[in-house]
C-alpha atoms as a PDB file:
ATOM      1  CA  UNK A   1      19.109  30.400 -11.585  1.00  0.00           C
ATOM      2  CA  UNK A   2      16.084  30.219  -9.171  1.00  0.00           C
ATOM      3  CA  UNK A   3      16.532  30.305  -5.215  1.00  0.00           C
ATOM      4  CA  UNK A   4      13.517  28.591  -2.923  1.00  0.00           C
ATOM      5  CA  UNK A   5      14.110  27.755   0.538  1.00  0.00           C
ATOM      6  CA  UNK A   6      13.173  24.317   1.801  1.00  0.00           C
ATOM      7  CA  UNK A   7      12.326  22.818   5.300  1.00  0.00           C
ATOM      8  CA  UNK A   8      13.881  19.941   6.441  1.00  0.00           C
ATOM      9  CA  UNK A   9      13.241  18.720  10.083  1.00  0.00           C
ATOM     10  CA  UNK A  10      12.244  22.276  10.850  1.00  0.00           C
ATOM     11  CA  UNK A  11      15.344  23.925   9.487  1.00  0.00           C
ATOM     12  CA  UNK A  12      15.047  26.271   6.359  1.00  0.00           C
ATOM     13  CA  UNK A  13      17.677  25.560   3.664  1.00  0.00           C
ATOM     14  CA  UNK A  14      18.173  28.317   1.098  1.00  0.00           C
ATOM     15  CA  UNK A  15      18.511  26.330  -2.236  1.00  0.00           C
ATOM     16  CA  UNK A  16      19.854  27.499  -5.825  1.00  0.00           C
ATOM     17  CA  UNK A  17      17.984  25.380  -8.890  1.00  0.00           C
ATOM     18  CA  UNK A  18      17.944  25.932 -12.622  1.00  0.00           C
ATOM     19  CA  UNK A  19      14.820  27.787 -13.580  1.00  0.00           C
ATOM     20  CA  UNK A  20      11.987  25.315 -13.885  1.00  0.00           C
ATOM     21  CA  UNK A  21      13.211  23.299 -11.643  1.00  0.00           C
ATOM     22  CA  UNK A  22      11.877  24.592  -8.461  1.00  0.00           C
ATOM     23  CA  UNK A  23       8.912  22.525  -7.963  1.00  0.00           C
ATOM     24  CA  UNK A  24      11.074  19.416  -8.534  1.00  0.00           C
ATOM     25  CA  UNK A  25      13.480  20.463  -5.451  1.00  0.00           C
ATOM     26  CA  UNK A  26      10.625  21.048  -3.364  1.00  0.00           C
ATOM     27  CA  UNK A  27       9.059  17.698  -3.716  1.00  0.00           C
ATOM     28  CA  UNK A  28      12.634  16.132  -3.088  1.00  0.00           C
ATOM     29  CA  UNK A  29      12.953  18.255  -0.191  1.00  0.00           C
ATOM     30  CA  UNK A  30       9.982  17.245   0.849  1.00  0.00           C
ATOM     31  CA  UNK A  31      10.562  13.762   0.544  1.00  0.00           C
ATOM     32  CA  UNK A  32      13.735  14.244   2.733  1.00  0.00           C
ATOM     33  CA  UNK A  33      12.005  15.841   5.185  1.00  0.00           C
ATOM     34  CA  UNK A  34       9.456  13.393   5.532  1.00  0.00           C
ATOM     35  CA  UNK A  35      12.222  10.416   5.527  1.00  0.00           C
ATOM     36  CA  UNK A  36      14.189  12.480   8.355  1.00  0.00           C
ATOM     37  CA  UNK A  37      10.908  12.600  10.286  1.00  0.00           C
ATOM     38  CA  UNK A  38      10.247   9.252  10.291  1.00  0.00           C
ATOM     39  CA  UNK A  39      13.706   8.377  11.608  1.00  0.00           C
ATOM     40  CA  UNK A  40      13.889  11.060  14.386  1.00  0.00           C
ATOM     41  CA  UNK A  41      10.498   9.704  15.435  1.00  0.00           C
ATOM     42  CA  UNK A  42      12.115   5.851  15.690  1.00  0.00           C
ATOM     43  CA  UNK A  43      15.739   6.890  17.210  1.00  0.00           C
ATOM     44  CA  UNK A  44      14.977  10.576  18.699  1.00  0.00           C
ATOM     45  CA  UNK A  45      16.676  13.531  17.974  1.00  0.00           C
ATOM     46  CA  UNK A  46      20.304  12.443  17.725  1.00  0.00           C
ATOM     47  CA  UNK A  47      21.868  15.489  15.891  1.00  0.00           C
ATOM     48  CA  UNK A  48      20.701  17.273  12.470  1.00  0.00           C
ATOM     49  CA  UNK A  49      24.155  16.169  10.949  1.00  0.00           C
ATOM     50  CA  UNK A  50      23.803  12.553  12.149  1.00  0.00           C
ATOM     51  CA  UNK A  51      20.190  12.627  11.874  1.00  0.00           C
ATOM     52  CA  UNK A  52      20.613  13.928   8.019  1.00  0.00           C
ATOM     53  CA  UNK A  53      23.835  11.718   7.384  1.00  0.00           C
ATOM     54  CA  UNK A  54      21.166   8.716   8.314  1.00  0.00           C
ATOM     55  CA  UNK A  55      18.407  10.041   6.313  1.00  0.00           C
ATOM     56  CA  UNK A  56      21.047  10.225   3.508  1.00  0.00           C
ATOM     57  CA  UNK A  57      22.022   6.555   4.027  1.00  0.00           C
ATOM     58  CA  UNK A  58      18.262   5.711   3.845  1.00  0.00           C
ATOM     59  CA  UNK A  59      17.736   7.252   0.613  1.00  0.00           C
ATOM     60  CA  UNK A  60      20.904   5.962  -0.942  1.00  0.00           C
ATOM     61  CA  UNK A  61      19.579   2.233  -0.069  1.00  0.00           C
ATOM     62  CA  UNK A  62      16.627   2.929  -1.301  1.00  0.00           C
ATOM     63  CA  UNK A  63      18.306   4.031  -4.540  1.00  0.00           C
ATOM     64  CA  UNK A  64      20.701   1.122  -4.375  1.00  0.00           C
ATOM     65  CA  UNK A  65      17.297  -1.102  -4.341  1.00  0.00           C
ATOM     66  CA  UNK A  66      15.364   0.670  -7.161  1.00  0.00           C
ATOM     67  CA  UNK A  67      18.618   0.288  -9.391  1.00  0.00           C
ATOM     68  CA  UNK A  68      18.718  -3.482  -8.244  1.00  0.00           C
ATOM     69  CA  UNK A  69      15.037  -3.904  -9.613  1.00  0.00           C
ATOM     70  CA  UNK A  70      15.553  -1.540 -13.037  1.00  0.00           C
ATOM     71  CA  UNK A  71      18.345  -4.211 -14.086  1.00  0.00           C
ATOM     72  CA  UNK A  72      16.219  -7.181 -12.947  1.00  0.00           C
ATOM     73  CA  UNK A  73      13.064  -6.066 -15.239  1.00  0.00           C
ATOM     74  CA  UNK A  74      15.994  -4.744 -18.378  1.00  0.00           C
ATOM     75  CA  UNK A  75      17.557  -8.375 -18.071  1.00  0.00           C
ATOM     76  CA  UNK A  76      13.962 -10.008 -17.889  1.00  0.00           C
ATOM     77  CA  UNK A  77      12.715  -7.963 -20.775  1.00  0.00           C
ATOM     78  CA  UNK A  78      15.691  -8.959 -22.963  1.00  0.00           C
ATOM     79  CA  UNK A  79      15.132 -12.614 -22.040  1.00  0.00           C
ATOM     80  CA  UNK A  80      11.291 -11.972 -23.190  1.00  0.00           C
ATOM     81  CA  UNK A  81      12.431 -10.305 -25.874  1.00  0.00           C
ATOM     82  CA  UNK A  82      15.013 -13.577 -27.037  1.00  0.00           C
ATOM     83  CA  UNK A  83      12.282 -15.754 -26.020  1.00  0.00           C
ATOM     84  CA  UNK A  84       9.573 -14.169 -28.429  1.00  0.00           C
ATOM     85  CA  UNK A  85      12.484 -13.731 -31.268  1.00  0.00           C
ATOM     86  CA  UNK A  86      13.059 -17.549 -30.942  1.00  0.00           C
ATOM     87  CA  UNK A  87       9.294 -18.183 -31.115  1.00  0.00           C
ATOM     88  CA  UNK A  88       8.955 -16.486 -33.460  1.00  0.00           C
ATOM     89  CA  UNK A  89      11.972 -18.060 -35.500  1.00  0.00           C
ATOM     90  CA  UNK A  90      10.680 -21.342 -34.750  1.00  0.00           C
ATOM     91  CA  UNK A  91       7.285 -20.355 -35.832  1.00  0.00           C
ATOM     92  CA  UNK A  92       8.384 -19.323 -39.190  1.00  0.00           C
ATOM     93  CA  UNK A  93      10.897 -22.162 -39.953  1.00  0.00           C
ATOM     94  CA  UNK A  94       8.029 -24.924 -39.226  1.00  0.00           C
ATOM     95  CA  UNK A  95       6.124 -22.452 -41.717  1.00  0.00           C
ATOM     96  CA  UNK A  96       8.194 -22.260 -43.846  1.00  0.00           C
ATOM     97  CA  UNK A  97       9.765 -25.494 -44.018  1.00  0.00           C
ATOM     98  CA  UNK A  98       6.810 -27.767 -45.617  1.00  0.00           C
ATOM     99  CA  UNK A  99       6.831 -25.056 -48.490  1.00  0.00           C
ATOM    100  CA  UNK A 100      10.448 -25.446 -49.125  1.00  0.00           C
ATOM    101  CA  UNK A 101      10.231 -29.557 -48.836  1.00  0.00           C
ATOM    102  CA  UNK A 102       7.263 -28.792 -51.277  1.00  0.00           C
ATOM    103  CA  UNK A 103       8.933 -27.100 -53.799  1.00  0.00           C
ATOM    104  CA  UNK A 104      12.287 -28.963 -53.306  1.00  0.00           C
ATOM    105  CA  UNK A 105      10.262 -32.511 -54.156  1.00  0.00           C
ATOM    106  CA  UNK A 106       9.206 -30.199 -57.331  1.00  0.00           C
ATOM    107  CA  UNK A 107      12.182 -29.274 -58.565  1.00  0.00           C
ATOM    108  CA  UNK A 108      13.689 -32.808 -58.230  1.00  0.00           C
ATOM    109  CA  UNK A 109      10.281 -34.086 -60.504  1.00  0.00           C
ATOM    110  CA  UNK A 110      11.325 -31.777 -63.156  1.00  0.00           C
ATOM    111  CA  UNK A 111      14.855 -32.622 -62.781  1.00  0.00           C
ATOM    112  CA  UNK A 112      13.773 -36.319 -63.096  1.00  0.00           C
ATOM    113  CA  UNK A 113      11.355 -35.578 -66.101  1.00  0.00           C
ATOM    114  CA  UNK A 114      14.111 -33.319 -68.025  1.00  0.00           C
ATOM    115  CA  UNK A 115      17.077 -36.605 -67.226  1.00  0.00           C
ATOM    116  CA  UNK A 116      14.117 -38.882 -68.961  1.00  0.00           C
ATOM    117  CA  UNK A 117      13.517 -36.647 -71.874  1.00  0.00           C
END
């Protein structure tokens, strides 16, 4: 296990990450920081618990929104996806169809030509 330490709002946390991992924590740290500074800067210094509980709130939303948009663009590709199947299902079938009307007129000739033999 790796230990870093990490600032947020001015406050060193002591942190415990799997190995390889550290650079990871410290850009997430440093995202919180940055998040926490931009909300003490709007309401003032009201606390690090409250400030963090906010910042924490923050973040979740903008979680909350990002999972919002992944199902949006998974239920837009699978309509795509449908769309393009159907296409291409109607594509084929008016392919397709002429040569079977083709060979179904055939088979009736030779029907009709073995019934006059």
């Amino acid at each position: 296990m790796a230990q870093l330490s990490v600032t947020i709002n001015g406050r060193d946390y002591p942190i415990v990450c799997d190995d390889g991992q550290e650079e990871h924590v410290t850009r997430l740290a440093a995202y919180i920081d940055k998040r926490a500074g931009e909300i003490a800067s709007t309401v003032g210094q009201v606390g690090e618990g409250r400030l963090l509980v906010m910042t924490s709130l923050l973040v979740a939303d903008e979680l909350s929104e990002a999972y919002d948009e992944m199902e949006r663009l998974q239920i837009a590709a699978k309509n795509s996806e449908e769309a393009i199947r159907n296409e291409t299902r109607e594509s084929l079938e008016a392919r397709v169809a002429p040569v079977v009307e083709s060979l179904a007129t055939r088979i009736e000739n030779i029907a009709a030509g073995l019934e006059s033999d």
